[in-house]
Every structure is written in C-alpha cells, then in structure tokens.
N, C-alpha and C. Protein backbone atom coordinates (compact mmCIF):
# COMPACT_ATOMS: atom_id res chain seq x y z
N UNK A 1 165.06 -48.48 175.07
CA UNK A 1 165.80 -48.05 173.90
C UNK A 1 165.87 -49.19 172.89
N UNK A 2 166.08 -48.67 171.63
CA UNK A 2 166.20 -49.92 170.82
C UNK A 2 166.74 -49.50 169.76
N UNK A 3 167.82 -50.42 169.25
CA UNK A 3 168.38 -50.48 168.07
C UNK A 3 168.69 -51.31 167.18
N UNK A 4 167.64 -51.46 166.39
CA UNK A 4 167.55 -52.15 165.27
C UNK A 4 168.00 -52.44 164.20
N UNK A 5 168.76 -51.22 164.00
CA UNK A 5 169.54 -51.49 162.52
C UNK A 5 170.70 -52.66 162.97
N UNK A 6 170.92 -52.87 161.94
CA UNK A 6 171.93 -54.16 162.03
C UNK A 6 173.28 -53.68 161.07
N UNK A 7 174.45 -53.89 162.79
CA UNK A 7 175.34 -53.05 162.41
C UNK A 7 176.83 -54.10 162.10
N UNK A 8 177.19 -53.48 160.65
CA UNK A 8 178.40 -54.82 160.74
C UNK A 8 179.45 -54.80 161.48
N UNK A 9 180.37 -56.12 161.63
CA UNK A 9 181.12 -56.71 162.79
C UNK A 9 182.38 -55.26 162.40
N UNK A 10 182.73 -54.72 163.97
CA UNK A 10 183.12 -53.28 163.64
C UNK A 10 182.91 -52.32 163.33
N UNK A 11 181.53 -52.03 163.36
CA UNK A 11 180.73 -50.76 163.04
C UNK A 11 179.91 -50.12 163.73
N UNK A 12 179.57 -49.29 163.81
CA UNK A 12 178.45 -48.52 165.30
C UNK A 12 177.28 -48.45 164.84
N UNK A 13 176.63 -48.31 165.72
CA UNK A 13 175.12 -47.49 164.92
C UNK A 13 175.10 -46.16 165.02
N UNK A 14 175.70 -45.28 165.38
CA UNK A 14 176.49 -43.87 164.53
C UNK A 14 176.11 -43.85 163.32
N UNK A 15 177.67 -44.94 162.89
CA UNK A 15 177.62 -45.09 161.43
C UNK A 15 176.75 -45.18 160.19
N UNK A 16 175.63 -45.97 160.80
CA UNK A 16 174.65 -46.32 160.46
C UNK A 16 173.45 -45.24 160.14
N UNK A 17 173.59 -44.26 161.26
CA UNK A 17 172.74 -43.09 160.69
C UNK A 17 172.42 -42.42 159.76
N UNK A 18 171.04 -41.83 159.00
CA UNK A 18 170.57 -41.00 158.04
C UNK A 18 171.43 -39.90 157.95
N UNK A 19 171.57 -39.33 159.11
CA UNK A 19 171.62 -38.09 159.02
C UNK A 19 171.98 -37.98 160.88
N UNK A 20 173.38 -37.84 161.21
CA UNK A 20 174.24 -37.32 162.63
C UNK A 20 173.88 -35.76 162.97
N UNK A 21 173.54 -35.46 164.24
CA UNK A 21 173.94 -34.24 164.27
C UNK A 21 175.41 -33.43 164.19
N UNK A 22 176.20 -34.51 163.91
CA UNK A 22 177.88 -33.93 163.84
C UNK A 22 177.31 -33.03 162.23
N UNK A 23 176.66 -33.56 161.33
CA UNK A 23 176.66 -32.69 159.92
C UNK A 23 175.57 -31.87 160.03
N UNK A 24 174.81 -31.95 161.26
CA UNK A 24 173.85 -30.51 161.01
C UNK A 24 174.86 -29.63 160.97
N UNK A 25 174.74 -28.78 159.23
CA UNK A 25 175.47 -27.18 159.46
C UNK A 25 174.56 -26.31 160.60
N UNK A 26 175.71 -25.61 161.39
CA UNK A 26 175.41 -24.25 162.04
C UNK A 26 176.15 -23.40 161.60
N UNK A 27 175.62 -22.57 161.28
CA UNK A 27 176.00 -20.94 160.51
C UNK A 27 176.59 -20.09 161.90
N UNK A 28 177.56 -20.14 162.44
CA UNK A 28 178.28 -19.22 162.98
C UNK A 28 178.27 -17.76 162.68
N UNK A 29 178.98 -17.68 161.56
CA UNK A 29 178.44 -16.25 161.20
C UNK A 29 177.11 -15.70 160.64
N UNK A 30 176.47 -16.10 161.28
CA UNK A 30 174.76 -15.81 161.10
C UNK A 30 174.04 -16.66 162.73
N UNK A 31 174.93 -15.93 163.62
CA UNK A 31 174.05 -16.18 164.70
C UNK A 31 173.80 -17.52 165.26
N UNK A 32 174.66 -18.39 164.41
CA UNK A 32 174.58 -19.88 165.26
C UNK A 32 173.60 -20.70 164.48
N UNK A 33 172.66 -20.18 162.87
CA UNK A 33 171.57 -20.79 162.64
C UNK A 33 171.95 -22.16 161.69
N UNK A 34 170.47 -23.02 162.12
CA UNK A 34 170.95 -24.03 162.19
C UNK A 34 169.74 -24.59 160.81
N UNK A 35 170.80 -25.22 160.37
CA UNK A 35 169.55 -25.85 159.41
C UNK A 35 168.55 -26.70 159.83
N UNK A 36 167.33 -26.69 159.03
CA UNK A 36 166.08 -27.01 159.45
C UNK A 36 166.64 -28.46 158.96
N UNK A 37 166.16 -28.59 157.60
CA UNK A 37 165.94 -29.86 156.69
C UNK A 37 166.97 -31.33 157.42
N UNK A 38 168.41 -30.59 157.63
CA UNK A 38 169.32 -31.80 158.18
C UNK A 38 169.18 -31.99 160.06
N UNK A 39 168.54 -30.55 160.55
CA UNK A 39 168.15 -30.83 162.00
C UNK A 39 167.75 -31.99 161.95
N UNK A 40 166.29 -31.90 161.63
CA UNK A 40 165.10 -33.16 161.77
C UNK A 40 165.36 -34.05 161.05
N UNK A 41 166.33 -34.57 159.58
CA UNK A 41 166.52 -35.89 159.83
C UNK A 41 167.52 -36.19 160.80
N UNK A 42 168.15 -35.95 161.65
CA UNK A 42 169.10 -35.79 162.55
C UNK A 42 168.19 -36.88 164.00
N UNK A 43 167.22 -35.66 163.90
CA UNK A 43 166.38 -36.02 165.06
C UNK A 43 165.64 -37.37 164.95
N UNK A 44 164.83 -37.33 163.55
CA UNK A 44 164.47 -38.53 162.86
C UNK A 44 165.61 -40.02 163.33
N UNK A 45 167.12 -39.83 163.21
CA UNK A 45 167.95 -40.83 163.17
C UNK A 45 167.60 -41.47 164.67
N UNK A 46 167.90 -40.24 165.33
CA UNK A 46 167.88 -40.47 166.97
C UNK A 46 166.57 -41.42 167.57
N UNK A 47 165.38 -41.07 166.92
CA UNK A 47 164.58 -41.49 167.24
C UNK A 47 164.32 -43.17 167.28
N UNK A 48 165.40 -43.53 166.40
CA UNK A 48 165.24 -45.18 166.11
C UNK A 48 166.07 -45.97 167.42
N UNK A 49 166.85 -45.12 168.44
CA UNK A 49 166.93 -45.06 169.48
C UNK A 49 166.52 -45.66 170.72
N UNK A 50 165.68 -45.08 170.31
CA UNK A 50 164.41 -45.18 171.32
C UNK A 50 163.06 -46.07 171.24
N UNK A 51 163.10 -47.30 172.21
CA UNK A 51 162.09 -48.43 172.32
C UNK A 51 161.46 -47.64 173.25
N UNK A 52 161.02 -47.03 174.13
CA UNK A 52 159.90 -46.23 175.24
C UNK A 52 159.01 -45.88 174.25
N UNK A 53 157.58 -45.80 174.16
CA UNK A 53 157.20 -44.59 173.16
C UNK A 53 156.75 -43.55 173.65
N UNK A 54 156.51 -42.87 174.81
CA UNK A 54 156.48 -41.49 175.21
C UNK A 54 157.55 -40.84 174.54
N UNK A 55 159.00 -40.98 174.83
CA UNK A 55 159.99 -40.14 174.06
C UNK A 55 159.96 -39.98 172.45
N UNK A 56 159.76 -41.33 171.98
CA UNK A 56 159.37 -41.81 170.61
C UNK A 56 158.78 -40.98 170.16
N UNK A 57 157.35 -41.34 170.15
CA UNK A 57 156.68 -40.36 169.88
C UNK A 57 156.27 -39.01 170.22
N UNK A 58 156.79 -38.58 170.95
CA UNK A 58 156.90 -36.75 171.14
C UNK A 58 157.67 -35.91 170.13
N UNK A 59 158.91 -36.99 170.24
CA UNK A 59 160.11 -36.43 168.91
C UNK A 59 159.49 -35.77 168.18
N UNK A 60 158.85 -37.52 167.81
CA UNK A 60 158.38 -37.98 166.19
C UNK A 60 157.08 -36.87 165.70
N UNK A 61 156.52 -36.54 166.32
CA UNK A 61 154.90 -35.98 166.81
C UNK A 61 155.50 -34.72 166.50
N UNK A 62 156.82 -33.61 167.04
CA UNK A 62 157.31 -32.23 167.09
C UNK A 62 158.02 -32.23 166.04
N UNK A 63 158.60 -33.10 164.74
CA UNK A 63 159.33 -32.95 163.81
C UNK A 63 158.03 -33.04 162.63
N UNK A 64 157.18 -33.55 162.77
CA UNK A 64 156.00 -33.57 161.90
C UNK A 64 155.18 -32.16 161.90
N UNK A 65 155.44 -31.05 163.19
CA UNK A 65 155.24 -29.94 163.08
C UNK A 65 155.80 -28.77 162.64
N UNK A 66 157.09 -29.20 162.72
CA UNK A 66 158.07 -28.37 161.95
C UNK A 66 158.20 -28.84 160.69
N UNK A 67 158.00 -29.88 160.16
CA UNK A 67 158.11 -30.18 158.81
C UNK A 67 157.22 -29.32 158.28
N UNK A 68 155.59 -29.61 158.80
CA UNK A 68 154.21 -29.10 158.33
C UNK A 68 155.13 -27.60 157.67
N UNK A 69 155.11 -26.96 158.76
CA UNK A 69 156.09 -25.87 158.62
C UNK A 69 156.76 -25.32 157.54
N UNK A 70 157.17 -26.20 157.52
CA UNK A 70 158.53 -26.26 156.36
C UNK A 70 157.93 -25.91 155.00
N UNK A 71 157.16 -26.85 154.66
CA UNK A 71 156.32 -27.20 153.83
C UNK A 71 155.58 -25.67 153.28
N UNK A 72 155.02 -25.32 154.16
CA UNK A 72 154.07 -24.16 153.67
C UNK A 72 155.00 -23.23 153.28
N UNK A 73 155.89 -23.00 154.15
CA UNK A 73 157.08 -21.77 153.93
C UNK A 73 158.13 -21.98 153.32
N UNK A 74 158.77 -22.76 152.12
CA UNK A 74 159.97 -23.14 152.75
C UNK A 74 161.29 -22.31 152.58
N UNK A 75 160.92 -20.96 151.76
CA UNK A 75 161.74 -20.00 151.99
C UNK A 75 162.10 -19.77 153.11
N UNK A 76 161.01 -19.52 153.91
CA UNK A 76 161.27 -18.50 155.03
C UNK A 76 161.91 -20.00 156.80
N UNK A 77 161.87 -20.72 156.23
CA UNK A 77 162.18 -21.86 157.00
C UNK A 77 163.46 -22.87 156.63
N UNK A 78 164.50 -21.89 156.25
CA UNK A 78 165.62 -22.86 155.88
C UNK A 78 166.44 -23.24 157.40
N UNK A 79 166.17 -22.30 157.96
CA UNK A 79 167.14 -22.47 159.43
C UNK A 79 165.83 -22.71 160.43
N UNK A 80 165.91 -22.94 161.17
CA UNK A 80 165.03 -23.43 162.73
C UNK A 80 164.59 -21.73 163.19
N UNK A 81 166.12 -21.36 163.28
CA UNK A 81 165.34 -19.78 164.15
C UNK A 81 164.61 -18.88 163.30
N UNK A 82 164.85 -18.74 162.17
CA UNK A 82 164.08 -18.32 160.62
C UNK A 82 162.60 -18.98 160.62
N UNK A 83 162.51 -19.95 160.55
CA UNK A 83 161.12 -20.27 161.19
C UNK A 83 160.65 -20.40 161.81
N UNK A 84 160.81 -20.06 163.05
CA UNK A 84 160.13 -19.76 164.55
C UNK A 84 160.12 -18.63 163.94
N UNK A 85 160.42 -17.29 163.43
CA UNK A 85 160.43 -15.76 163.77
C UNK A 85 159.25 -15.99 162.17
N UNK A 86 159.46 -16.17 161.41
CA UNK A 86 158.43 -16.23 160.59
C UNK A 86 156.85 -16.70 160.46
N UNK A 87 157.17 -18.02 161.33
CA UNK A 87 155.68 -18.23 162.08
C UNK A 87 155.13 -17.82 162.83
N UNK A 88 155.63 -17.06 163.99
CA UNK A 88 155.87 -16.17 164.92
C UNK A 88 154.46 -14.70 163.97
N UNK A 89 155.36 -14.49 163.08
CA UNK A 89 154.76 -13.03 162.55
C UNK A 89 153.50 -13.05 161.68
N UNK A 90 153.28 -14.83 161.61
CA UNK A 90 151.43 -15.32 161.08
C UNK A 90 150.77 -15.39 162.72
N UNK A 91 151.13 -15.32 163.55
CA UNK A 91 150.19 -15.27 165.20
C UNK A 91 150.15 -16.88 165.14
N UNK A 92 150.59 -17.67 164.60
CA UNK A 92 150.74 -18.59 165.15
C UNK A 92 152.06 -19.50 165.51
N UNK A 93 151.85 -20.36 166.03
CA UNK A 93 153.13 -20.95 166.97
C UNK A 93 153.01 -22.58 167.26
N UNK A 94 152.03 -23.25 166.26
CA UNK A 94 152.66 -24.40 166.35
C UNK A 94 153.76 -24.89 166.08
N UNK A 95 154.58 -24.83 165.32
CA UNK A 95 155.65 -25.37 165.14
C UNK A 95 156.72 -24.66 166.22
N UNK A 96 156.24 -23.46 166.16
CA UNK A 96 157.35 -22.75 167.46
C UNK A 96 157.38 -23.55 168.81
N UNK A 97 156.43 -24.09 169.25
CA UNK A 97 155.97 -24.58 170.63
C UNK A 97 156.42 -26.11 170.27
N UNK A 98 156.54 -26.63 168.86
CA UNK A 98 156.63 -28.27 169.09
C UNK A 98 158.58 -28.23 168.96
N UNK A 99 159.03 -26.77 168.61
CA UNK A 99 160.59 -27.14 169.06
C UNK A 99 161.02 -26.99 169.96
N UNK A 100 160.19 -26.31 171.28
CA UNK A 100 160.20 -25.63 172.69
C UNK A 100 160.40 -27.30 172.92
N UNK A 101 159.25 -27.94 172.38
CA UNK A 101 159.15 -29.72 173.25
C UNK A 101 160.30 -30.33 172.80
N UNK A 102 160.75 -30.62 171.57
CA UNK A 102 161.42 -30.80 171.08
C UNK A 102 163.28 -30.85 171.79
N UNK A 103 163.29 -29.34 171.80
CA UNK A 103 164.45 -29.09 172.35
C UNK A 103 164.25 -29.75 173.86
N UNK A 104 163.42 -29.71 174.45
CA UNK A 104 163.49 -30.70 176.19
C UNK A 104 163.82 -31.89 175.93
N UNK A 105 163.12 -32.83 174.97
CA UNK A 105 163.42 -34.33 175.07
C UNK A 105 164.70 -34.18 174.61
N UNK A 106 165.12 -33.30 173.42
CA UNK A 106 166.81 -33.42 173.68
C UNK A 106 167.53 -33.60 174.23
N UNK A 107 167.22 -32.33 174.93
CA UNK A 107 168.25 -32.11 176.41
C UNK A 107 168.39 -33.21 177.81
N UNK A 108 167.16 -33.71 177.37
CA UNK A 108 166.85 -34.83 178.24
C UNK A 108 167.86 -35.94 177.86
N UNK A 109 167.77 -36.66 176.52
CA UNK A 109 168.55 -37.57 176.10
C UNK A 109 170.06 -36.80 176.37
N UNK A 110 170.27 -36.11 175.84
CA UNK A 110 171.92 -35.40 176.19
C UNK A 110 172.42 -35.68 177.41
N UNK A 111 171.46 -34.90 178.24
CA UNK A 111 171.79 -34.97 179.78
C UNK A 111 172.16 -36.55 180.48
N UNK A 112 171.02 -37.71 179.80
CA UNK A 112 170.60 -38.92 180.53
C UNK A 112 172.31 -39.63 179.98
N UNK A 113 172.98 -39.55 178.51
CA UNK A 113 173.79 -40.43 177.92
C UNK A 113 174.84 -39.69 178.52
N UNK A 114 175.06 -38.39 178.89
CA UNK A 114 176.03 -38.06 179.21
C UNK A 114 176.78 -38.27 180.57
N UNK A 115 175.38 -38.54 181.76
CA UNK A 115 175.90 -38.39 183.05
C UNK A 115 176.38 -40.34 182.97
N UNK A 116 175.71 -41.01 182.32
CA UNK A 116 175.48 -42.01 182.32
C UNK A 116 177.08 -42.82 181.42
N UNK A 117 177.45 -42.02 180.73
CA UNK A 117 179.55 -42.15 180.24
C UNK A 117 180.19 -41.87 181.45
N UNK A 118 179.76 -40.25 182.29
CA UNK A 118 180.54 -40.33 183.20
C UNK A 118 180.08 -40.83 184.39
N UNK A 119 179.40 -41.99 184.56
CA UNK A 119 179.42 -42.74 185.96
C UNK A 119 179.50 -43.84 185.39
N UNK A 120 180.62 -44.61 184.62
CA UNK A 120 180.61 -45.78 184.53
C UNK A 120 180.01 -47.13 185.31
N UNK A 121 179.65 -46.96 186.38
CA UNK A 121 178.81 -48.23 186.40
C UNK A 121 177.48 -47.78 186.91
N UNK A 122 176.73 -46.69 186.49
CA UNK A 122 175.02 -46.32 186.63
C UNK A 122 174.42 -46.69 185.99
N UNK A 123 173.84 -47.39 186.11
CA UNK A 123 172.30 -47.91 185.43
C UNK A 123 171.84 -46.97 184.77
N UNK A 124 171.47 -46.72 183.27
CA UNK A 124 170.76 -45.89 182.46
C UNK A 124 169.79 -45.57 183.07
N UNK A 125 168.59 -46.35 183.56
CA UNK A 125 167.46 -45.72 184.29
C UNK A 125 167.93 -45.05 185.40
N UNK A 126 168.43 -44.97 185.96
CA UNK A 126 169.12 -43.59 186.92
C UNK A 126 169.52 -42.53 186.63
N UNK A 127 170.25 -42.82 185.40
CA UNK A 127 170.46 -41.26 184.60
C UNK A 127 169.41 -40.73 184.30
N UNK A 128 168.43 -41.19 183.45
CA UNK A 128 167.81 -40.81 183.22
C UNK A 128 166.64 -40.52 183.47
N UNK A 129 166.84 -40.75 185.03
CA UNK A 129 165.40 -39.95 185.99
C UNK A 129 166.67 -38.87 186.29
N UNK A 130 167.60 -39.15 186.51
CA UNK A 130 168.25 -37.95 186.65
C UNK A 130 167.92 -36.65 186.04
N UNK A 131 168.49 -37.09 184.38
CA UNK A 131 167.80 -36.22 183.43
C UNK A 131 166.61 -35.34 182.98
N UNK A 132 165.82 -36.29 183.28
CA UNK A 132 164.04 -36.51 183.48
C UNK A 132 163.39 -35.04 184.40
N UNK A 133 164.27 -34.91 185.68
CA UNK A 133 163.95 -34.82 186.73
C UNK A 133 164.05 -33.26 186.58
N UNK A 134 165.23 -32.63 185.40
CA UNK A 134 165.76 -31.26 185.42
C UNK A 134 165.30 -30.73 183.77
N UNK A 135 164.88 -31.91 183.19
CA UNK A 135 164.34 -31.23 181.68
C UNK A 135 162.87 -31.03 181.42
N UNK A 136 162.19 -32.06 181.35
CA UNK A 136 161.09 -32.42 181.17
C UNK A 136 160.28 -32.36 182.15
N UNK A 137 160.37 -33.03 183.32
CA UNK A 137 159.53 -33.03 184.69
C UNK A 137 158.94 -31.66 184.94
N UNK A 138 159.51 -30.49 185.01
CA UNK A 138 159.19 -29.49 184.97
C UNK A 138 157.99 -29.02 184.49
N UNK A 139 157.74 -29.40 183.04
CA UNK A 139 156.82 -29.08 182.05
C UNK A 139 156.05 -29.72 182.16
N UNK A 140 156.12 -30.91 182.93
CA UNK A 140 154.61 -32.36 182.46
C UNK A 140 153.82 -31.91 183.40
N UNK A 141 152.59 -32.37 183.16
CA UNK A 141 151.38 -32.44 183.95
C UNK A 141 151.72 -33.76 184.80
N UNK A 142 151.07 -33.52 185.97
CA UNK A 142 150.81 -34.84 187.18
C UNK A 142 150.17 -35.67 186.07
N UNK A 143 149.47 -35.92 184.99
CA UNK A 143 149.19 -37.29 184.31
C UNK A 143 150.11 -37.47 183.21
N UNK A 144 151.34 -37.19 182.97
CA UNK A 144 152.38 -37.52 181.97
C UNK A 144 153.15 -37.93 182.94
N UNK A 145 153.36 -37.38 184.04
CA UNK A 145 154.73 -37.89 184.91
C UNK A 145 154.80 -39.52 184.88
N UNK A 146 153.73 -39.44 185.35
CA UNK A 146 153.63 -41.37 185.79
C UNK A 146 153.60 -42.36 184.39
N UNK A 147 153.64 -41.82 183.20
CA UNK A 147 154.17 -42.52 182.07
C UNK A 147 155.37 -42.54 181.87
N UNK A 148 156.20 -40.72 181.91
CA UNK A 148 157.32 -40.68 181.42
C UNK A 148 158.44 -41.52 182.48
N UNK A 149 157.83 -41.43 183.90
CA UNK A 149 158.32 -42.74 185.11
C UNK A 149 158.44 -44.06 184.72
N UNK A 150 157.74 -44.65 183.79
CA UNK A 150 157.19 -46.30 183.74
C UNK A 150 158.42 -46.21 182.79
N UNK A 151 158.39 -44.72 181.41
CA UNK A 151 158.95 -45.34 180.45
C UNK A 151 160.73 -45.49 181.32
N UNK A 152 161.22 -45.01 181.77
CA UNK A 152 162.18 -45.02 182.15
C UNK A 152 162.73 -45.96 183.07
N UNK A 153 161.79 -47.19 183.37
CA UNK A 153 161.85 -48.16 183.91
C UNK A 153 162.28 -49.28 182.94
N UNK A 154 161.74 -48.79 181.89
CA UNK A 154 162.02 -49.55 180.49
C UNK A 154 163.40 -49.63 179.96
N UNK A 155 164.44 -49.00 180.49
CA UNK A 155 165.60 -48.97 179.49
C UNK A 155 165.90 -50.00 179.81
N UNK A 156 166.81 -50.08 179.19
CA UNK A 156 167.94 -51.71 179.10
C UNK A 156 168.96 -51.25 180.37
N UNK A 157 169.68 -52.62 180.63
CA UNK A 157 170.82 -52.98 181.42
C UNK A 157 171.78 -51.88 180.76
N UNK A 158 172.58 -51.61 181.34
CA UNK A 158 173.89 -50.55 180.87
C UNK A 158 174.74 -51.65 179.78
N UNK A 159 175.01 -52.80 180.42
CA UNK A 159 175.73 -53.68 180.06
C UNK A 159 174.91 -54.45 178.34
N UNK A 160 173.88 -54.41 178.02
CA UNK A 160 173.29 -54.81 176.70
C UNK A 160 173.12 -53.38 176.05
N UNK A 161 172.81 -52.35 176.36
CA UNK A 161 172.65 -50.91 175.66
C UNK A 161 173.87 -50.88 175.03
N UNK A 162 175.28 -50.76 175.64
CA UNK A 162 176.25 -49.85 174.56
C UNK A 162 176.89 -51.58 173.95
N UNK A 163 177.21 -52.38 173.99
CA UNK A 163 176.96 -53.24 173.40
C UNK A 163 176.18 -53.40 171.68
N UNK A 164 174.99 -53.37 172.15
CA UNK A 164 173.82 -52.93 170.69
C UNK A 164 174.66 -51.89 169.78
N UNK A 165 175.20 -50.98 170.21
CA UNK A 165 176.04 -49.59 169.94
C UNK A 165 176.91 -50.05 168.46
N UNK A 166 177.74 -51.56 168.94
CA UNK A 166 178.32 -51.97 168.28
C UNK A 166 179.59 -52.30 169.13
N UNK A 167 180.67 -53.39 168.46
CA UNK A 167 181.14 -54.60 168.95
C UNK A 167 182.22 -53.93 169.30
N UNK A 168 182.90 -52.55 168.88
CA UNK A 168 184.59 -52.29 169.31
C UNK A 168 183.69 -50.88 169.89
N UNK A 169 183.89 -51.27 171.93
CA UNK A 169 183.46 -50.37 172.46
C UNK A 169 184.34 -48.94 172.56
N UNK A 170 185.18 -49.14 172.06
CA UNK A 170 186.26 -47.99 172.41
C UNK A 170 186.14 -46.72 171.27
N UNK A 171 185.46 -47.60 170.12
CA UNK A 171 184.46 -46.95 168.94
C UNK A 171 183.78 -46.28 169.48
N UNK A 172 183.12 -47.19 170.40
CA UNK A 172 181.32 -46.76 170.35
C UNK A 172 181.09 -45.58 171.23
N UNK A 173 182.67 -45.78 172.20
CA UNK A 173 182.71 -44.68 173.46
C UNK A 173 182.68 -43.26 172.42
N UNK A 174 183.99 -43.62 171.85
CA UNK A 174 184.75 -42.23 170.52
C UNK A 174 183.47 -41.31 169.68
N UNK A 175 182.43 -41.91 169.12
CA UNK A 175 181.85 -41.52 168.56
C UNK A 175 180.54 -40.83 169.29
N UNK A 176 180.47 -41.69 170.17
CA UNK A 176 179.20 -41.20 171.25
C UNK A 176 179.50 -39.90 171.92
N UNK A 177 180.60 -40.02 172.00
CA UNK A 177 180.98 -38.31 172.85
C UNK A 177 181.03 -37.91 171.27
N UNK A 178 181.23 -37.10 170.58
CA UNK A 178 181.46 -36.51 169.48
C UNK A 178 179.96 -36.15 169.06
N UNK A 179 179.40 -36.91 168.79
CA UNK A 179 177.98 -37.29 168.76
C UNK A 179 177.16 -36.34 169.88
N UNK A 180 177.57 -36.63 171.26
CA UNK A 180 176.85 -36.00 172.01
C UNK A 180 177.42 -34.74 172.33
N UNK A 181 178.26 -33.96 171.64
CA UNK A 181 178.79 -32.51 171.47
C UNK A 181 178.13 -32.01 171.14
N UNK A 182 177.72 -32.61 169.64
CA UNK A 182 177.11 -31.68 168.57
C UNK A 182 175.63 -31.40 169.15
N UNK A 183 174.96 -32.98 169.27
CA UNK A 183 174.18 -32.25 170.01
C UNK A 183 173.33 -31.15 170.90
N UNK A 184 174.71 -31.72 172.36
CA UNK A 184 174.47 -30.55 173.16
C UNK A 184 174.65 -29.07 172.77
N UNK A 185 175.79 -28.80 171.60
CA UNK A 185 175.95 -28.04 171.12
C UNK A 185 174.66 -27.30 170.64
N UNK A 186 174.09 -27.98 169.62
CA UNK A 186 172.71 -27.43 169.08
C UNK A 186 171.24 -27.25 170.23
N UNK A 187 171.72 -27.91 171.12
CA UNK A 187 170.25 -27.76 172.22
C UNK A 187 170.90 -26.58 172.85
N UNK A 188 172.28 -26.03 173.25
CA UNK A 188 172.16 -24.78 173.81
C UNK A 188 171.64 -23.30 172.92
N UNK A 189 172.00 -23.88 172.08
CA UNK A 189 172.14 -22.34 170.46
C UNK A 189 170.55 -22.12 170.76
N UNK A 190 169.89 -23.27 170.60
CA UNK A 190 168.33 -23.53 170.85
C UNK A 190 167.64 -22.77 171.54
N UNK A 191 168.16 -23.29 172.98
CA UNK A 191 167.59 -22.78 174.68
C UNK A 191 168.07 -21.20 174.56
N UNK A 192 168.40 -21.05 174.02
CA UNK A 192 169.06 -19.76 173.93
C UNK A 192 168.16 -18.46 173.35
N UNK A 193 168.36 -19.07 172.32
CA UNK A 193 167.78 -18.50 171.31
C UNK A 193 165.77 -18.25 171.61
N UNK A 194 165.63 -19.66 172.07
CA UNK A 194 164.04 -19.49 172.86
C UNK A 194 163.53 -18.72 173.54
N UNK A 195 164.90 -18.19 174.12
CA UNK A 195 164.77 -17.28 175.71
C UNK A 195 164.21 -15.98 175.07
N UNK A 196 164.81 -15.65 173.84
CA UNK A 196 165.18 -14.23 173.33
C UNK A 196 163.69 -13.89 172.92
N UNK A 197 163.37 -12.72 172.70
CA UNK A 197 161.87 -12.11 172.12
C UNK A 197 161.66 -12.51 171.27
N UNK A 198 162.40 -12.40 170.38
CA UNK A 198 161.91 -12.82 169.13
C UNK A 198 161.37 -14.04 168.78
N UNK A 199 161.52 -14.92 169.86
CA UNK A 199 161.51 -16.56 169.76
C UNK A 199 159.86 -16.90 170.48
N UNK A 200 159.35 -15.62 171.38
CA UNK A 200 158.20 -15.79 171.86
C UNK A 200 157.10 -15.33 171.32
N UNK A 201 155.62 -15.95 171.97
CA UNK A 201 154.30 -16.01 171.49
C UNK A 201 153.75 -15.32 172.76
C-alpha cells in the first residue's frame, strides 16, 4: 500500500482525497443509483492507496472502461446501473464486465480494512488473504493467484500503514469506518444489482 500524498500535522489522507465515497450521491428514490462521474473519481482516490500493482492496476484498467463508456454515451451513463443496462442493449459488455471486476477488488479492499479494525493486532497481510480468499480468488485463474499471493505479501506492517493514515489515530480510526460504510454500502447496491437480469450478458 502506499500513501503518498503528504498529509498535514493533524490531518488524514481521507482528507486529502479527490473525491470520498462518503459524497458519491446514491439516489434512493431511484433504486439506489449511483453516480457514475463521482463513483470513479472515488475509486480513482482509492487507488493512490495502493503500492501492489495487481490491485492498482485492475482498478485503474476497469475505471478506464467505464469512463470509455461514459464518453460515448454520456446521457445514457449518468448512474453506473443506467450504463450497464444501456450497454447491455448495444450487445456489448465491456464496461459491464470491467464493473463486475471492479466491484470484487472493492469488496476485497472493504472486506481486507475491515476485518483488519476489528482484529486489532492482525497483520494486514492476513486480512487480506482473508479477503482475497472470499472475493477475488474465486474468479482468478491458477496464473493470477500466485501474483495476487506475492502482492499481498507486500503490504506494510499494521503498525507503519495506519500511521501513514495520519498522526491523530483516533481521526484516522473515525474516518476510516465512515469511509468504509459508504463504501461497503455502494459494493452491496452493486452485487446486487449484478445479480438482477437486467445487469446480465
């Protein structure tokens, strides 16, 4: 993992973000939909996150397909599920399939930061084979496993990770759960929504 921005004395790297998923709007009364444009810089933020580059670049690689996306349509692509059902009805499904990926490495990171608050003294790389093990693993081929393994060998000490976070941990705790609501919040609306017909190819 890595975090680079440089955060001042009392400040998080939260704070620091483009774009939180706490301000992705979700439209409740319209089915939970979620905006496209502030999703992915959202995702974009997250990504600076992350020193591994398997996770890195998968993000990075599935938001460049939904952008493409975006781009051609952008009427019909203001919300995420609006453009899956619209690309959907051209017979094609790249961008549909790079938020299928998309939404896993999420859930993955969700899962890995979350179990990893509540076991105060686990080693991040434990969580996150934890994580690994119920999101993603599933989907990889026998020649991705043994990368997405190495990368997860890669994280940092527990003790230098939330640290980097920023200097008043009781901040860094506060915001990280809040942070990882919204999130999880938006990866279920997601998984959800994937399941449904309309979401398939």
């Amino acid at each position: 993992m890595s975090t680079q921005t440089v955060i001042p004395p009392g400040g998080t790297w939260f704070e620091g973000l483009r774009k939180s998923f706490v301000d992705v709007p979700v439209d409740s009364k319209h089915d939970n939909a979620i905006s496209t444009t502030e999703f992915l810089e959202a995702v974009e933020s997250l990504a600076t996150l992350w020193a591994f580059t398997p996770v890195k670049s998968d993000m990075i690689g599935n938001v460049k397909k939904l952008r493409e996306r975006q781009l051609v349509a952008p009427m019909q692509s203001e919300t995420l599920q609006s453009l899956v059902i619209n690309e959907l009805k051209t017979k094609k499904h790249t961008a549909t399939e790079g938020l299928v990926w998309l939404v896993r490495g999420l859930e993955f990171t969700a899962k890995g930061l979350q179990q990893n608050m509540a076991q105060s003294t686990e080693e991040l790389s434990v969580s996150f084979r934890a994580a690994y093990g119920t999101t993603l693993k599933p989907h990889h081929s026998f020649m991705v496993k043994p990368i997405f393994s190495a990368a997860m060998s890669a994280t940092p000490y527990r003790k230098d990770f939330y640290v980097k976070l920023g200097d008043n941990q009781q901040k860094v705790e506060s915001e990280l759960r809040t942070w990882l609501e919204a999130l999880g919040k938006q990866v279920v609306i997601l998984k959800k929504f994937q399941e449904s017909k309309e979401a398939k190819w």
